[in-house]
Protein backbone atom coordinates (compact mmCIF):
# COMPACT_ATOMS: atom_id res chain seq x y z
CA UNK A 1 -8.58 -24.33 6.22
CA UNK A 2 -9.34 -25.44 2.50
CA UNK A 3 -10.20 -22.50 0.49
CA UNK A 4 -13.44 -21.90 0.13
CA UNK A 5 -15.69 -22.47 -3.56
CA UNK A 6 -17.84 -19.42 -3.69
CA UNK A 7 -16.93 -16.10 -2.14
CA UNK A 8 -19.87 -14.63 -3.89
CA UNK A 9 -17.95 -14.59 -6.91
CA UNK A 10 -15.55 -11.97 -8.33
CA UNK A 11 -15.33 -8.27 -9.28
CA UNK A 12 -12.85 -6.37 -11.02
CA UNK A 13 -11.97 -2.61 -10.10
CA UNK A 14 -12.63 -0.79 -13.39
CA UNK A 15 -9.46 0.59 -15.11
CA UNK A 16 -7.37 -1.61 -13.19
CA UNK A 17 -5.84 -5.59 -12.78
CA UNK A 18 -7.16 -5.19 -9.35
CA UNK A 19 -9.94 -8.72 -9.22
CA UNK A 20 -11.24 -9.16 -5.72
CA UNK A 21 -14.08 -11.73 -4.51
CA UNK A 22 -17.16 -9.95 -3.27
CA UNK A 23 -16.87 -11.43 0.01
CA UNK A 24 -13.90 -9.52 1.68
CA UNK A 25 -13.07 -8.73 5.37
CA UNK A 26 -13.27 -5.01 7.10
CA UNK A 27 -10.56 -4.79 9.86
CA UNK A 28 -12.27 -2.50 12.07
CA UNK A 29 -13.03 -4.58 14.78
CA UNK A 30 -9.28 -5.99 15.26
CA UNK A 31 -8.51 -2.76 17.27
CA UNK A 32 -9.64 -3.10 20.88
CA UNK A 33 -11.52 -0.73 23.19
CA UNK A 34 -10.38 1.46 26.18
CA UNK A 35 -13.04 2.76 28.13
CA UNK A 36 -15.09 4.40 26.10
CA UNK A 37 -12.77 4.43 23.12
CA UNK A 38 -13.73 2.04 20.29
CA UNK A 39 -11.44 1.00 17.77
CA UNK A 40 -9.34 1.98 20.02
CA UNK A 41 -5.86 -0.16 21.07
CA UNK A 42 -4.28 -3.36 20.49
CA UNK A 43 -6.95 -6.31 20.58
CA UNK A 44 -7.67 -8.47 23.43
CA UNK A 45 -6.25 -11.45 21.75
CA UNK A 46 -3.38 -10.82 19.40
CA UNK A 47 -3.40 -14.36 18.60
CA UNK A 48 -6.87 -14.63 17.32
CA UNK A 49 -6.54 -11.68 15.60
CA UNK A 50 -3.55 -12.40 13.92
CA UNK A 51 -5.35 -15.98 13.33
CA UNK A 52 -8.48 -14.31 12.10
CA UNK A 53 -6.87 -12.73 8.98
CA UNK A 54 -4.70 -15.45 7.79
CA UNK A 55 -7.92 -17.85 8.10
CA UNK A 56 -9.40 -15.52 5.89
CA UNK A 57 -6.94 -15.17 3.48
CA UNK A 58 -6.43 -19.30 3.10
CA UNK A 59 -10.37 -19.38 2.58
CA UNK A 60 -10.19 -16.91 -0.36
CA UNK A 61 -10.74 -13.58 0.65
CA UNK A 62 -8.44 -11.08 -0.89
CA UNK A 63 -10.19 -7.99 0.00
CA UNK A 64 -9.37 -6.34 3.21
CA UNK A 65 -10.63 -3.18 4.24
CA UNK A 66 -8.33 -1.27 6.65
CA UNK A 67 -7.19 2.45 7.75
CA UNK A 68 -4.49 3.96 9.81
CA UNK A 69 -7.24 5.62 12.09
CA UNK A 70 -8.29 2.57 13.22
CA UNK A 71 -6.30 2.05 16.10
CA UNK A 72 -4.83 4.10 15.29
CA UNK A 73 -2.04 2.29 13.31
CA UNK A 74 -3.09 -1.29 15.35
CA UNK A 75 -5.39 -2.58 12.80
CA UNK A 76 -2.23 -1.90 9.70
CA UNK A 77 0.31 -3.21 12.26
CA UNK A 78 -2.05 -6.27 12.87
CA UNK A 79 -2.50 -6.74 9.36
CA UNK A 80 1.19 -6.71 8.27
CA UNK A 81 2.12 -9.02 11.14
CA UNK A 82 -0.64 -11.89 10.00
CA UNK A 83 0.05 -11.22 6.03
CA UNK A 84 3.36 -10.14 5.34
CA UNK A 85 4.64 -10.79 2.68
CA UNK A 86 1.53 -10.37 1.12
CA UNK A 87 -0.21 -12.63 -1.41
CA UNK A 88 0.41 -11.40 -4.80
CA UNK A 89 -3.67 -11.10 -5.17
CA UNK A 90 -4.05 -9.37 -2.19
CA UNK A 91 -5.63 -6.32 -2.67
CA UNK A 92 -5.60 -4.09 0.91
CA UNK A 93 -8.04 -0.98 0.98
CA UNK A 94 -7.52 1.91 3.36
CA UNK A 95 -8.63 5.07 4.02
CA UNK A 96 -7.74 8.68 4.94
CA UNK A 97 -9.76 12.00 5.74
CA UNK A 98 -10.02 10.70 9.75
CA UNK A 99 -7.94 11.50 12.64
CA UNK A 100 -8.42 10.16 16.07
CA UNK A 101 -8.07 12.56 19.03
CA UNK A 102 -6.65 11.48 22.67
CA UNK A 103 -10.02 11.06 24.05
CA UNK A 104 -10.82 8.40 21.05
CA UNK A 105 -12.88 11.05 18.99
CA UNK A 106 -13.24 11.19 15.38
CA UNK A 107 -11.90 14.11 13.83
CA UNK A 108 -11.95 15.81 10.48
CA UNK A 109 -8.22 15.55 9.02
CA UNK A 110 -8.58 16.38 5.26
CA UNK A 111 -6.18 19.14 4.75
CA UNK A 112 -3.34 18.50 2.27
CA UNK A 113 -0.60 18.01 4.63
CA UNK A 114 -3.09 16.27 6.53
CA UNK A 115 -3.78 13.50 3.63
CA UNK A 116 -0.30 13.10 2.51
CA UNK A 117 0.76 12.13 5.83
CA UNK A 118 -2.29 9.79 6.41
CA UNK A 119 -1.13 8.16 2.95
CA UNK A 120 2.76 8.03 4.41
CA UNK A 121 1.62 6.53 7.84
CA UNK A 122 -0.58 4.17 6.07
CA UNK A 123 2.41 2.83 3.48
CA UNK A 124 4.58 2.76 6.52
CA UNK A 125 2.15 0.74 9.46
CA UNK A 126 1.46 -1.56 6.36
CA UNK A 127 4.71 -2.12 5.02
CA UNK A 128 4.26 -1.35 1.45
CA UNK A 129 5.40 1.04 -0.99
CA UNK A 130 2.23 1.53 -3.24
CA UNK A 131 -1.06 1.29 -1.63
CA UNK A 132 -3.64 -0.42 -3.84
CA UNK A 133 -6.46 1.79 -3.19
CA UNK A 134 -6.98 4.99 -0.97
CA UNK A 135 -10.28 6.22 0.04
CA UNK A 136 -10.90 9.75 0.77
CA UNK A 137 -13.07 9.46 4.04
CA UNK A 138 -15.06 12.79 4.02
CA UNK A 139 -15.62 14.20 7.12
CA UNK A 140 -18.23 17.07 6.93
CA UNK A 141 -20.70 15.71 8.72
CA UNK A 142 -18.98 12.76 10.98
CA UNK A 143 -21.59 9.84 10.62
CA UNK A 144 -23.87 10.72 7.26
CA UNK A 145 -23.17 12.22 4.03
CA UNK A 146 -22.99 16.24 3.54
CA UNK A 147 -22.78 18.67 0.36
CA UNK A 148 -19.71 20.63 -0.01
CA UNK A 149 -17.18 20.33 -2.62
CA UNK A 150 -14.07 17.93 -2.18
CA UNK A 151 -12.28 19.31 -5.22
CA UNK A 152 -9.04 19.83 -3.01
CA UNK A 153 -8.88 16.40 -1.33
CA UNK A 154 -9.66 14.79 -4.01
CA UNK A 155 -6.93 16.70 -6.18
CA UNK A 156 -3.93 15.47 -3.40
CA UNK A 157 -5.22 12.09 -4.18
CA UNK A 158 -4.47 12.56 -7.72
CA UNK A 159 -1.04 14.00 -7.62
CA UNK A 160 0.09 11.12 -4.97
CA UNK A 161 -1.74 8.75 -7.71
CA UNK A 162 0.64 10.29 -10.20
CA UNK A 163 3.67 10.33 -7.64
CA UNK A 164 3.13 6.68 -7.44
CA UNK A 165 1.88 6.25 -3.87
CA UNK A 166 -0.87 4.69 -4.55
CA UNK A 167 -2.60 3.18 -7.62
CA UNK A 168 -6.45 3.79 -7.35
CA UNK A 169 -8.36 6.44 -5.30
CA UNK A 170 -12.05 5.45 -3.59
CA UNK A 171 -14.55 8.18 -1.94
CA UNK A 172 -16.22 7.52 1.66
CA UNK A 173 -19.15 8.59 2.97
CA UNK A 174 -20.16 10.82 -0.11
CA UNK A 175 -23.12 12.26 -1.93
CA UNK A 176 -23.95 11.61 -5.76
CA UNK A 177 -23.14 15.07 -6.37
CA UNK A 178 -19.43 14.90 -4.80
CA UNK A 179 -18.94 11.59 -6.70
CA UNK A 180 -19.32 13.16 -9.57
CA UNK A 181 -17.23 15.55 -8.44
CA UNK A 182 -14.29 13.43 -8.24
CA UNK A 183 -14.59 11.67 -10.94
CA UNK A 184 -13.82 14.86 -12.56
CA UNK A 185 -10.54 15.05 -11.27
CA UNK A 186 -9.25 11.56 -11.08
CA UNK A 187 -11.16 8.05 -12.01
CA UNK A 188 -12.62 6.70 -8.99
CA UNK A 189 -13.43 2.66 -8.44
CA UNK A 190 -15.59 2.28 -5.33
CA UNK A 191 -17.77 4.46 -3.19
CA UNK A 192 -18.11 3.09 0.49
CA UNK A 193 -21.35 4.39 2.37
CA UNK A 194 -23.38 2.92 5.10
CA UNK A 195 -26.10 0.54 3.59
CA UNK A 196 -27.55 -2.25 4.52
CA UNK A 197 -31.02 -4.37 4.52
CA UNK A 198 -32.54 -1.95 6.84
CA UNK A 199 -30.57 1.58 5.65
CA UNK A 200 -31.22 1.92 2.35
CA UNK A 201 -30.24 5.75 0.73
CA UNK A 202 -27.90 4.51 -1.53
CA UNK A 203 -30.93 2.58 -3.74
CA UNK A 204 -30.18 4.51 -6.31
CA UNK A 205 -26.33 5.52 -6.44
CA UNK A 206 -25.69 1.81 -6.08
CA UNK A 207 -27.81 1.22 -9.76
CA UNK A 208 -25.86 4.27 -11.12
CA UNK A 209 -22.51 3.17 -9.98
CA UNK A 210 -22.84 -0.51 -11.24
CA UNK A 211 -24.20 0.65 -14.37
CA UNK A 212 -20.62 2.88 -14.78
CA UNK A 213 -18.93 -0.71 -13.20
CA UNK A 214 -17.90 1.09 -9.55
CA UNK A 215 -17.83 -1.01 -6.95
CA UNK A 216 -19.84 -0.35 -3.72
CA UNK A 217 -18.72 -1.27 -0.70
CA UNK A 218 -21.20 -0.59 2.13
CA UNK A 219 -19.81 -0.29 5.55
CA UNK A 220 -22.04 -1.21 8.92
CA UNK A 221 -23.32 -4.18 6.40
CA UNK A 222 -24.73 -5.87 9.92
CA UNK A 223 -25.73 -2.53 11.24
CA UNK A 224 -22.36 -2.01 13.33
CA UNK A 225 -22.63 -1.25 16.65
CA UNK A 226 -26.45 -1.53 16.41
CA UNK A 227 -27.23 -5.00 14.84
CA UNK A 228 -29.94 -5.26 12.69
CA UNK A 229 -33.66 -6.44 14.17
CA UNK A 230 -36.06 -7.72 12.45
CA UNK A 231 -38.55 -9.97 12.64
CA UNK A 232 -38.73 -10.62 9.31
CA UNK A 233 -35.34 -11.69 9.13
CA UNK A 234 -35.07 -13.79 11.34
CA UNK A 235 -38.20 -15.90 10.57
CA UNK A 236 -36.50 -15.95 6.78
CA UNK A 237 -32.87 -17.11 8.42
CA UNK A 238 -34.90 -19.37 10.89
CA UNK A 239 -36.41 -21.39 7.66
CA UNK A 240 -33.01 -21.08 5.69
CA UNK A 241 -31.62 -22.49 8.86
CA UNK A 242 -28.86 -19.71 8.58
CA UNK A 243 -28.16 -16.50 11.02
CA UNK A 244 -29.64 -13.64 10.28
CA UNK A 245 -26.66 -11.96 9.57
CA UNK A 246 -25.89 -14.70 7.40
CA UNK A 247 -28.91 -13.70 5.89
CA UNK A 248 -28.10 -9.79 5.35
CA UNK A 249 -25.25 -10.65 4.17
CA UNK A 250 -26.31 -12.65 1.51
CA UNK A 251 -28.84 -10.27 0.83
CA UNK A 252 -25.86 -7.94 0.14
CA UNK A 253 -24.61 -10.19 -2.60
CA UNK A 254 -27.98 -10.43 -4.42
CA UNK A 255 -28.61 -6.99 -4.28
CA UNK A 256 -26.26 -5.80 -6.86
CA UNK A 257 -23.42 -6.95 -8.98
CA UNK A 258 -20.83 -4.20 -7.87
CA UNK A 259 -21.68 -4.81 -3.87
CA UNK A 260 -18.51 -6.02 -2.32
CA UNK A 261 -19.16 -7.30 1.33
CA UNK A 262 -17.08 -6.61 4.04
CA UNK A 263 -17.89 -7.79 7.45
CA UNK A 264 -15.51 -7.58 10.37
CA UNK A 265 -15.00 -9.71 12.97
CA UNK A 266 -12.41 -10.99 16.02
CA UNK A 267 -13.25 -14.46 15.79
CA UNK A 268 -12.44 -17.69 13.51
CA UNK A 269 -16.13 -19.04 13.57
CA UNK A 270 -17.77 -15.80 13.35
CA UNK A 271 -15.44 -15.22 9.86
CA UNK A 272 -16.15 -19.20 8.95
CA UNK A 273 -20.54 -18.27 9.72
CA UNK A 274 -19.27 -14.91 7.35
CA UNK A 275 -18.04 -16.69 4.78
CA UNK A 276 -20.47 -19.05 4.81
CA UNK A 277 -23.20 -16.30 3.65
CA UNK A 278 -21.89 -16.08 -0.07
CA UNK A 279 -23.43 -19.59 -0.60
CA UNK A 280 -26.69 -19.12 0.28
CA UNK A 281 -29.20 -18.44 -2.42
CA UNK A 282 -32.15 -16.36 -1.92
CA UNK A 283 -34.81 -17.09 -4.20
CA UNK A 284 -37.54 -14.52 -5.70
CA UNK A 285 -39.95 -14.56 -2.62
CA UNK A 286 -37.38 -14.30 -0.14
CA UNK A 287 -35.88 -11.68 -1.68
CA UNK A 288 -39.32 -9.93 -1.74
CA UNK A 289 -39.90 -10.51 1.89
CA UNK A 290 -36.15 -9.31 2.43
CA UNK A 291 -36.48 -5.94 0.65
CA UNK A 292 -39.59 -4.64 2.75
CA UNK A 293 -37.27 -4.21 5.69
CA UNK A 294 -36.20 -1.19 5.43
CA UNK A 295 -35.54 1.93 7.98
CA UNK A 296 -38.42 4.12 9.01
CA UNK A 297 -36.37 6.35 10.05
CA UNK A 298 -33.76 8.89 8.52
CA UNK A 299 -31.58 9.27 11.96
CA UNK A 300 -28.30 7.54 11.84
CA UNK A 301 -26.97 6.93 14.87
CA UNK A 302 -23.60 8.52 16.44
CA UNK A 303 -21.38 6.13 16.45
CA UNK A 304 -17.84 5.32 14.49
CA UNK A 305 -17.74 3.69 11.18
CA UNK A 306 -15.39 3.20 8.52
């Protein structure tokens, strides 16, 4: 597939050579499910999947968004099957702070020993012997932000930084206050939180991060497991003649500068109607009618995210 023209154009991690297009692709979703598990086991199609990330890659995307926990290891094995060896632009985000337990939970795992090896098992399922960038997934509260200092975590970050392991560190599901934090210790270059056109907490920590030139990187950008709904939406995506998660995605784009977009997904034309998004302009009006869709409610539900 010909590579595509406009990816939403480009963003550079700051302090770094690191220069991704804002339209990337979250591996999540390449894991399968067992039962209740999610992200949970090899995919139903290996093919496809495989297929799915070097379709990707050939259109221009060379952000992917990945973890050892996903899986766990499948979505890191998947990725070094399709990819390897990597495109010298490729720039391959993971993240650690998150084990898996045998009945598919998500667990707390942010202990030193706990983060090196996550770090380790990551290099290793991945095939690499630096790791671009590694984002400290914290874990107090499972599925929303919580106070409580990260001082520690973020310190083992830093000394396998200066060890060489890896070359930039990112914080997950974080407040302003433990952002700050961090960037005490070590400089950080993106935050990844849930946001999207209907959860919308980060308004401001996305304006303060862009104007210190941190990238963003909101997971559940389609609302995950729960898709967005609303009728707004889709009456704007109806006249656009888009999707409308086309739509939110695009929104994405427009909202901010340092937003890099990562949607998942186990299928060629879903990825192609992904891509797609970063070309579709959303004039003043539509953007008005766009941003009064937001969440009534503060309740996020319980379910896994990256």
């Amino acid at each position: 597939m010909p590579q595509q023209s406009n990816l939403g154009g480009s963003f550079n991690f700051p302090g770094s050579s690191l220069r991704v297009n804002r339209m990337g692709y979250g591996a999540m979703q390449l894991a399968g499910k067992d039962g209740n598990k999610l992200v949970w086991g090899p995919p139903r199609d290996m093919n496809e999947a495989v297929a799915v990330l070097q379709e990707a890659v050939a259109s221009g995307v060379n952000h992917i968004d990945t973890s050892d926990f996903y899986g766990p290891h499948v979505t890191n094995r998947i990725i070094r099957k399709a990819l390897s060896p990597y495109p010298r632009d490729l720039v391959i985000v993971t993240k650690v702070g998150a084990g898996r337990g045998e009945d598919g939970s998500w667990n707390e795992a942010l202990s030193p020993d706990e983060l090196t090896a996550a770090v380790h098992s990551n290099l290793n399922n991945l095939g690499l012997d630096v790791l671009d960038v590694v984002n400290l997934r914290v874990m107090f509260e499972r599925f929303r932000p919580a106070e409580g200092s990260i001082e520690e975590m973020v310190t083992v970050l830093a000394e396998l930084r200066e060890q060489g392991l890896i070359r930039h560190v990112g914080l997950s599901n974080v407040t302003a206050a433990q952002i700050a934090e961090a960037r005490r210790i070590v400089p950080i270059v993106c935050v990844q939180n849930e946001y999207n056109l209907a959860h919308r907490t980060d308004e401001a920590l996305i304006d303060d991060l862009a104007a210190d030139g941190i990238a963003f990187v909101p997971y559940f950008p389609l609302g995950g497991f729960t898709p967005l709904q609303s009728k707004v939406l889709s009456d704007v995506a109806a006249r656009m003649e888009a999707t409308s998660m086309q739509v939110a995605l695009a929104w994405l784009l427009h909202r901010s500068p340092n937003i890099l977009v990562i949607p998942g997904t186990t299928s060629r034309a879903h990825l192609r109607d992904n891509l797609n998004a970063a070309s579709i302009q959303l004039l003043a009006p539509v953007l008005a009618e766009l941003d009064a869709v937001a969440s009534q409610s503060a309740a996020t539900p319980d379910a896994p995210h990256g």
